[in-house]
Structure formats: structure tokens, C-alpha cells
N, C-alpha and C. Protein backbone atom coordinates (compact mmCIF):
# COMPACT_ATOMS: atom_id res chain seq x y z
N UNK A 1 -71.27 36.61 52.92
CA UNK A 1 -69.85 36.52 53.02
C UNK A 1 -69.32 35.38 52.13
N UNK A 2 -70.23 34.35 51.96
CA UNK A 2 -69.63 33.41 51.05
C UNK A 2 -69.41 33.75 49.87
N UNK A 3 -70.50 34.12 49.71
CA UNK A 3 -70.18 34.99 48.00
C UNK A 3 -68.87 35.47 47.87
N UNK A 4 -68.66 36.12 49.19
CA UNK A 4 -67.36 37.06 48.77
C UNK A 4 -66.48 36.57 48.22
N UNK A 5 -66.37 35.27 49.21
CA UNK A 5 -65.04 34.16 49.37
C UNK A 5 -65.28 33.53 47.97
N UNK A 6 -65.88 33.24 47.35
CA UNK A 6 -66.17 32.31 46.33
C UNK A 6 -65.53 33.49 44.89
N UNK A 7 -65.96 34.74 45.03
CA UNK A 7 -65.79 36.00 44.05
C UNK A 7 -64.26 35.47 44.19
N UNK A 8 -63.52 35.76 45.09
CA UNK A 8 -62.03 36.01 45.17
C UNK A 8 -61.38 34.85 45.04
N UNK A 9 -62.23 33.61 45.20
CA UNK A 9 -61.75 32.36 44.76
C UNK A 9 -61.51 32.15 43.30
N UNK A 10 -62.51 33.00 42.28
CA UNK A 10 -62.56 32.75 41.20
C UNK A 10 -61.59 33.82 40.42
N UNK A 11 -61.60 34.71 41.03
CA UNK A 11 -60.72 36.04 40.41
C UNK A 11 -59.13 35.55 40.74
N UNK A 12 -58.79 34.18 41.87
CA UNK A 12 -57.41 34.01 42.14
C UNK A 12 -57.20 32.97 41.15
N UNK A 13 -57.93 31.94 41.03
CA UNK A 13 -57.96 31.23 40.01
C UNK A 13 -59.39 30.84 39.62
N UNK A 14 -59.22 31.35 38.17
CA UNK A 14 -60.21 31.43 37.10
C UNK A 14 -60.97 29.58 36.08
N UNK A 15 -59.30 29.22 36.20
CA UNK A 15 -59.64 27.97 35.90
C UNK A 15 -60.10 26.43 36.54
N UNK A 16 -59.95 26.80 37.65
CA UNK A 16 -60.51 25.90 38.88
C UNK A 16 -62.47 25.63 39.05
N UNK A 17 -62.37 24.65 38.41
CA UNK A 17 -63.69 24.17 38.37
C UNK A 17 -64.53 24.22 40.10
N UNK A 18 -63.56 24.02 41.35
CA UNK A 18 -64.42 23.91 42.19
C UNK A 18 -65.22 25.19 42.69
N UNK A 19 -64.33 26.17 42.26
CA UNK A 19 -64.91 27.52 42.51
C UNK A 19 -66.41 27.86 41.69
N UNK A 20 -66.23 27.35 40.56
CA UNK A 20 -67.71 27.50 39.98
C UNK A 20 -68.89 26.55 40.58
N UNK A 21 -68.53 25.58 40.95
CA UNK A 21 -69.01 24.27 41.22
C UNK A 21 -69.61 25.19 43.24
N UNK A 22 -68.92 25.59 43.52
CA UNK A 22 -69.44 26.31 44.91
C UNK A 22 -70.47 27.37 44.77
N UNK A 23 -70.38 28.06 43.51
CA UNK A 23 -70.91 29.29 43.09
C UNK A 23 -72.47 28.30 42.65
N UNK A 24 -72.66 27.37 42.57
CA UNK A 24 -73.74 26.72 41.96
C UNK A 24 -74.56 26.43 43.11
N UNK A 25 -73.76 26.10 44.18
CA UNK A 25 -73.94 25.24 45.18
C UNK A 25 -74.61 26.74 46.29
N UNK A 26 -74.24 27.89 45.98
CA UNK A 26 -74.80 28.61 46.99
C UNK A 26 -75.62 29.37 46.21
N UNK A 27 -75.80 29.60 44.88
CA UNK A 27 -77.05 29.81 44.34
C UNK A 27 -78.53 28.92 44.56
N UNK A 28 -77.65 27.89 44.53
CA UNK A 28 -78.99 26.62 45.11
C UNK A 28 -79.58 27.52 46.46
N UNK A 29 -78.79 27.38 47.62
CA UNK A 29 -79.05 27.40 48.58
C UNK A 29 -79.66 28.65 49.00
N UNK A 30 -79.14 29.80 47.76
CA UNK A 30 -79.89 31.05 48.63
C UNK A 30 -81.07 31.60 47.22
N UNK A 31 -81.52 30.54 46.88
CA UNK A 31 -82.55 30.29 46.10
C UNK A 31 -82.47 31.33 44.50
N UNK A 32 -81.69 31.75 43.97
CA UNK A 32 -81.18 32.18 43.04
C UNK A 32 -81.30 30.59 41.74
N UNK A 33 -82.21 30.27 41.15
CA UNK A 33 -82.30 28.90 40.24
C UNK A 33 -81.31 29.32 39.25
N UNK A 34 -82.06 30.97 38.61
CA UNK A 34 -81.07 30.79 37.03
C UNK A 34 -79.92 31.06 37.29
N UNK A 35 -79.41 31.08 38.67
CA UNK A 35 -77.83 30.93 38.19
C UNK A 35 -77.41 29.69 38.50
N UNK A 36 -77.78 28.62 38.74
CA UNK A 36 -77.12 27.37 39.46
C UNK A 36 -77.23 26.50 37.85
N UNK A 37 -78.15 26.28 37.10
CA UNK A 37 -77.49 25.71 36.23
C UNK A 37 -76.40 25.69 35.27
N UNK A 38 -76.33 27.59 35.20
CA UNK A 38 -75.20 28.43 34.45
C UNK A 38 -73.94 27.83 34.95
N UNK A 39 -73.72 27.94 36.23
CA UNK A 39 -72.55 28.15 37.40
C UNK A 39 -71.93 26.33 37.19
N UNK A 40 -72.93 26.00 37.55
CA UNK A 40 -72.65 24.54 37.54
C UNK A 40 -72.24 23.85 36.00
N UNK A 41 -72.32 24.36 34.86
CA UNK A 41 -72.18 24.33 33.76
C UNK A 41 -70.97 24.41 33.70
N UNK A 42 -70.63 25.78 33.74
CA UNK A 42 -68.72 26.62 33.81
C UNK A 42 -67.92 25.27 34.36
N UNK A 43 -68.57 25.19 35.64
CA UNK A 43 -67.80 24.67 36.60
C UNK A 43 -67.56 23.22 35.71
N UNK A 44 -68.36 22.33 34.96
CA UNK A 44 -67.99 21.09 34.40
C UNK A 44 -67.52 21.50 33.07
N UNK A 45 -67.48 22.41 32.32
CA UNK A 45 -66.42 23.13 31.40
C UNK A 45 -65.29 23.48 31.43
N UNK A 46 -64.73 23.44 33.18
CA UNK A 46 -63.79 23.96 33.28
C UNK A 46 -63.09 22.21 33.89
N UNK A 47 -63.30 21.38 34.14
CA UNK A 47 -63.13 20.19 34.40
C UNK A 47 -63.59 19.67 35.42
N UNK A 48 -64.85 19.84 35.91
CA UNK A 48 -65.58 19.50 37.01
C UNK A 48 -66.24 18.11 36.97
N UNK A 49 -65.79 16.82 37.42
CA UNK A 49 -66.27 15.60 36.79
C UNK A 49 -66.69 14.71 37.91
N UNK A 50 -67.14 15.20 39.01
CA UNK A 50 -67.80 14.75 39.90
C UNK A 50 -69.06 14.34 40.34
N UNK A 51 -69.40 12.79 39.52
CA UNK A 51 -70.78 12.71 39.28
C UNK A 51 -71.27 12.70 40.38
N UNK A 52 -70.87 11.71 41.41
CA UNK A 52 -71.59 11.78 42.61
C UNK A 52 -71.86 12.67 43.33
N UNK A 53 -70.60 13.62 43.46
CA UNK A 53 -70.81 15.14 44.28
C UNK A 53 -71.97 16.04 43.98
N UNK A 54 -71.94 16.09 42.39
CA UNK A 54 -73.32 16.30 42.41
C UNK A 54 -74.45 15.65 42.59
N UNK A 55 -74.88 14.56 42.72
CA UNK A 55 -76.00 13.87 42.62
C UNK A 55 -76.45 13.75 44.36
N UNK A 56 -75.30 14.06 44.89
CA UNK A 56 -75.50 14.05 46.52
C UNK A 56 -75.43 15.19 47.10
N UNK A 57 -75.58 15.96 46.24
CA UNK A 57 -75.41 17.38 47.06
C UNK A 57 -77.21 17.95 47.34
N UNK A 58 -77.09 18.24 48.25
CA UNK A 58 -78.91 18.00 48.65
C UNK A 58 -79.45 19.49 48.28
N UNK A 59 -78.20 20.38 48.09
CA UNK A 59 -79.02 21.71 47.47
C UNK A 59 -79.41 21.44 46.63
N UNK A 60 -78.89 20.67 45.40
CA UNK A 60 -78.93 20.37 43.94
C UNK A 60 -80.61 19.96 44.31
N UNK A 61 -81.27 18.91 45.01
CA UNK A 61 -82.78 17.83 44.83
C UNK A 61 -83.53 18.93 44.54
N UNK A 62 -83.75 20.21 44.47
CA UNK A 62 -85.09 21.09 43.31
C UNK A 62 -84.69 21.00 41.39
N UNK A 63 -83.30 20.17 41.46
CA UNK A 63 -83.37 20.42 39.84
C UNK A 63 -83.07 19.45 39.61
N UNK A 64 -83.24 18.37 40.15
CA UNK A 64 -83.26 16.57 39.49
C UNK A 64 -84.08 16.55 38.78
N UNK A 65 -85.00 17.03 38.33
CA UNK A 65 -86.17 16.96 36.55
C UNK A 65 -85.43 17.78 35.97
N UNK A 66 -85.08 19.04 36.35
CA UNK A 66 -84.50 20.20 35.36
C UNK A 66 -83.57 19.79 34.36
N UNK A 67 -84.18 19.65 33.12
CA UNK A 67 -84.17 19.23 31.99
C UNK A 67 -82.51 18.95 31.43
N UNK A 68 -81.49 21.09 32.03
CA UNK A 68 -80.51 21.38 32.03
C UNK A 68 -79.97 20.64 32.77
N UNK A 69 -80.40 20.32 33.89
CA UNK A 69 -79.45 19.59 34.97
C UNK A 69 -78.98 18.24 34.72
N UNK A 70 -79.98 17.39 34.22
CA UNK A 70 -79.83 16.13 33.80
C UNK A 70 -78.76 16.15 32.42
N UNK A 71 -79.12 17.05 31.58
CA UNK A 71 -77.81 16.95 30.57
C UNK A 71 -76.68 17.63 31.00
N UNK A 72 -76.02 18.13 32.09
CA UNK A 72 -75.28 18.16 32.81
C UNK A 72 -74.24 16.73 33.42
N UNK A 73 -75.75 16.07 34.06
CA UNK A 73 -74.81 15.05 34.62
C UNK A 73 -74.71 14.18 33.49
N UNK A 74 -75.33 13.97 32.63
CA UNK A 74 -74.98 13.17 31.52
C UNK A 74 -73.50 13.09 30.47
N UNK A 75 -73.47 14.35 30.29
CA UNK A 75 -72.22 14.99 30.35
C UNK A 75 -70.78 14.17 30.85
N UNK A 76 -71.23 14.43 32.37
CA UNK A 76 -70.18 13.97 32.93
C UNK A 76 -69.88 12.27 33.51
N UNK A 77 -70.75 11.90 33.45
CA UNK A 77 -71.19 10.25 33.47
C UNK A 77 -70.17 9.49 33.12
């Protein structure tokens, strides 16, 4: 069901970084990897600049080495 909510979050507004930034966050969680770095990408493309949110988000701790992930938060630093 989240998915759903997150689909229609993004189809209402497209440019809203938190919607991608959720879409990352439940790929984490329902173990889907190659989409959470994608998702989470958009989401800081689209103005997502929340270093800490990510660094504390405990779905994120399987991709603290992931190579992508780290130039992510670097990114936004």
C-alpha cells in the first residue's frame, strides 16, 4: 500500500524531492537495492539536501560502503 501512496505522491507532484526520497526509503526496506540508489539519486536532483536524514535513516546502513551512496552524500554535504 505504500507504494501506492508514494506512486500518487509522485504523479501529484513530480518535482518534490521527498517523494523520491520515500521511494528510496521503501526500496531499502522491502529489499529491492537497485532501486534505492536510483530513487535516492532523483530525489537529491530534484532538491533533496538532507544530509543527516539520510545518514540516520537505518534502512539506508546496507549501503554505507556502496560506492553510489557515498557519492550521493558527498554531493549533498
Amino acid at each position: 500500500m505504500a507504494e501506492r501512496f508514494i506512486q500518487i505522491y509522485r504523479i501529484i507532484d513530480p518535482d518534490n524531492p521527498d517523494a523520491w526520497y520515500l521511494s528510496a526509503v521503501l526500496h531499502a526496506e522491502t529489499g529491492n537495492a537497485g532501486q534505492v540508489i536510483t530513487e535516492l539519486q532523483r530525489a537529491v536532483d530534484k532538491g533533496f539536501n538532507d544530509y543527516r536524514q539520510i545518514v540516520g535513516e537505518k534502512s539506508f546502513s546496507a549501503f554505507v560502503d556502496n560506492r553510489k551512496f557515498q557519492k550521493i552524500l558527498k554531493e549533498i554535504k
